[in-house]
Protein backbone atom coordinates (compact mmCIF):
# COMPACT_ATOMS: atom_id res chain seq x y z
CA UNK A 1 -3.92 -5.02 -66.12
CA UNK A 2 -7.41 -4.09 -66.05
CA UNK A 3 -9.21 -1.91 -63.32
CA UNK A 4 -10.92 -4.98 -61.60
CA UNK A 5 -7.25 -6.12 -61.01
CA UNK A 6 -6.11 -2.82 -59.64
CA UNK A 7 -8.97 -2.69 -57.21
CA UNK A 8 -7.95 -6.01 -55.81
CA UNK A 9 -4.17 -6.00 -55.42
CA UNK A 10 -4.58 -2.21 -53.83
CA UNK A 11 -7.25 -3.48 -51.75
CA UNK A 12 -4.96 -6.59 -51.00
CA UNK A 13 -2.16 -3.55 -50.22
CA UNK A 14 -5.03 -2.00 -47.46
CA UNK A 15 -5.71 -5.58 -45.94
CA UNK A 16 -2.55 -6.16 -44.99
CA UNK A 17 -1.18 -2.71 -43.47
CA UNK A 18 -4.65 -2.96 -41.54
CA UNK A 19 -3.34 -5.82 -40.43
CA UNK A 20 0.06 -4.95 -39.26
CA UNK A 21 -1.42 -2.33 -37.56
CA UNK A 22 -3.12 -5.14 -35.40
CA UNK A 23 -6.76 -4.19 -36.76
CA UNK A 24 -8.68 -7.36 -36.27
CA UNK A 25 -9.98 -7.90 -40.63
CA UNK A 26 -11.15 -10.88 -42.27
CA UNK A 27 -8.90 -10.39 -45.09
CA UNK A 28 -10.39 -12.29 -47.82
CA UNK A 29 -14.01 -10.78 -47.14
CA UNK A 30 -12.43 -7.35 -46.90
CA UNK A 31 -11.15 -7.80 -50.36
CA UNK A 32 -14.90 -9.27 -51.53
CA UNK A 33 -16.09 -6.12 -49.63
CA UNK A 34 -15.60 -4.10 -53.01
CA UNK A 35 -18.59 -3.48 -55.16
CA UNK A 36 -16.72 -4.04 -58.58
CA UNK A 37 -20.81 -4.14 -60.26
CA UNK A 38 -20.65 -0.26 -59.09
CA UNK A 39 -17.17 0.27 -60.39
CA UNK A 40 -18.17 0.82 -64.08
CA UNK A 41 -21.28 3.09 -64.15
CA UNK A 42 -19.34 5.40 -61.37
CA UNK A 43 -16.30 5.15 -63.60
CA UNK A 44 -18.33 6.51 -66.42
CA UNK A 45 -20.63 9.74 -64.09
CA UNK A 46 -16.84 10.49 -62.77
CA UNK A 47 -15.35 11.02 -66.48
CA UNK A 48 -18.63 12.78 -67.96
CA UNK A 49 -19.31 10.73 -71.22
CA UNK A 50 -22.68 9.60 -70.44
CA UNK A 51 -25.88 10.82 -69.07
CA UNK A 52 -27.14 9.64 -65.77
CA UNK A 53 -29.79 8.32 -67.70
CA UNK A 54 -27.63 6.50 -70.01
CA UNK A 55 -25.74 4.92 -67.16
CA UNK A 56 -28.96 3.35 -65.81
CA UNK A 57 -29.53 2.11 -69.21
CA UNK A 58 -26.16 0.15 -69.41
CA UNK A 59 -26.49 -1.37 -65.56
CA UNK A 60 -29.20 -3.32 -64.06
CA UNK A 61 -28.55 -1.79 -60.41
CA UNK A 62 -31.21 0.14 -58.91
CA UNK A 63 -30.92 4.37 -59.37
CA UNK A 64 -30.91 5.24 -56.07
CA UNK A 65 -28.33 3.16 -54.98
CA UNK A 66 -25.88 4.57 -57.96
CA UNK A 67 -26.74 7.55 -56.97
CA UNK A 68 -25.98 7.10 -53.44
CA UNK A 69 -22.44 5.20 -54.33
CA UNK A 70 -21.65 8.58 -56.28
CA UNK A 71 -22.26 11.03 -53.23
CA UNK A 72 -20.69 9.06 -50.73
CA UNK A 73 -17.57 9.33 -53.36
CA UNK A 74 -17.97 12.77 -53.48
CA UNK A 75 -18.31 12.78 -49.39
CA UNK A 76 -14.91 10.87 -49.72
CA UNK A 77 -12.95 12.84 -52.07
CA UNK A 78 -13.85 16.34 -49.62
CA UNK A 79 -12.51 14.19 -46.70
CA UNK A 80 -9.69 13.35 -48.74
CA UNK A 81 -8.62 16.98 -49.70
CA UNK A 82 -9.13 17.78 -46.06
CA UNK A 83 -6.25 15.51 -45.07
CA UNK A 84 -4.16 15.95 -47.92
CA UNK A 85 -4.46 20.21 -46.93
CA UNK A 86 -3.96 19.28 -43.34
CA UNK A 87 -0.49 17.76 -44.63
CA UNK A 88 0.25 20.87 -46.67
CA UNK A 89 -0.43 18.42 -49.87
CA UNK A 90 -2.12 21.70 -51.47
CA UNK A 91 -1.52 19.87 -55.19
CA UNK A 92 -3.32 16.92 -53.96
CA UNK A 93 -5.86 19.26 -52.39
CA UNK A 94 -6.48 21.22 -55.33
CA UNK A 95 -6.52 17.31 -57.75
CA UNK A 96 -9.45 15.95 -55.13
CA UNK A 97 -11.43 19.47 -54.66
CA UNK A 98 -10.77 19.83 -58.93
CA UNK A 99 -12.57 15.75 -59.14
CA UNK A 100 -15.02 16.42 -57.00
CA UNK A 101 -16.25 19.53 -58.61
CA UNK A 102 -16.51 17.27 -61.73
CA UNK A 103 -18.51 14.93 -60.54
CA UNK A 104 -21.14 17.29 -58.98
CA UNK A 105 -23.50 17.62 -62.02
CA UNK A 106 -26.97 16.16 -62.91
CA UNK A 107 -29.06 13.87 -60.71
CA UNK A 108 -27.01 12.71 -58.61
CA UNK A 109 -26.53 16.08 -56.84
CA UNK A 110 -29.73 17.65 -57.63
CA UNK A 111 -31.43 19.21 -54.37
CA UNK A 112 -34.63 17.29 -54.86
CA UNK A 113 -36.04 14.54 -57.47
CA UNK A 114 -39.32 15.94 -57.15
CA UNK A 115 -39.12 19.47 -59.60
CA UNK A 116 -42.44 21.98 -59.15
CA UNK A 117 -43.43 23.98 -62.17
């Protein structure tokens, strides 16, 4: 099945064990919730092949919003290896702190847009 599939039937998974947990969801909006237009030019930063640059050139959404999407994954994957240490997960640990490293290149992460000479 393809990724867009995934996305949905785990996100289907989430609705419903927020729901037996009594969490008050809109089910079929929190499933819409899921930016699947982002999915594909993050999918590409995360696994390296292409330049930020290149990205841009293959999506029609706007820069700073990709580049937002990719630090707030980044923001996610160090929660994520906080839990999974708090746990004693230290292989999942080391798998999220190993991704997020990966990710941390090029624009998306650079201190400032604005370089000085």
């Amino acid at each position: 099945s393809s990724l867009h599939d995934i996305i949905n039937k785990n996100s289907e998974r989430v609705a419903d064990v927020l729901i037996e947990c009594k969490i008050p969801i809109d089910k079929e909006k929190f499933i819409k919730s899921f930016r699947m237009d982002y999915m594909y030019p993050v999918l590409n930063w995360t696994q390296g092949e292409k330049t930020f640059g290149d990205i841009c050139k293959d999506t029609e959404i706007y820069e700073g919003s990709l580049i937002r999407v990719i630090r707030r994954l980044d923001e996610l994957l160090k929660e994520l290896s906080e839990c999974a240490r708090l746990i004693g997960n230290m292989s999942l640990k080391e798998k999220l702190e190993s991704t997020s490293k990966k990710i941390q290149r090029g624009i998306p992460f650079a201190a400032s847009l604005y370089l000085s000479n």
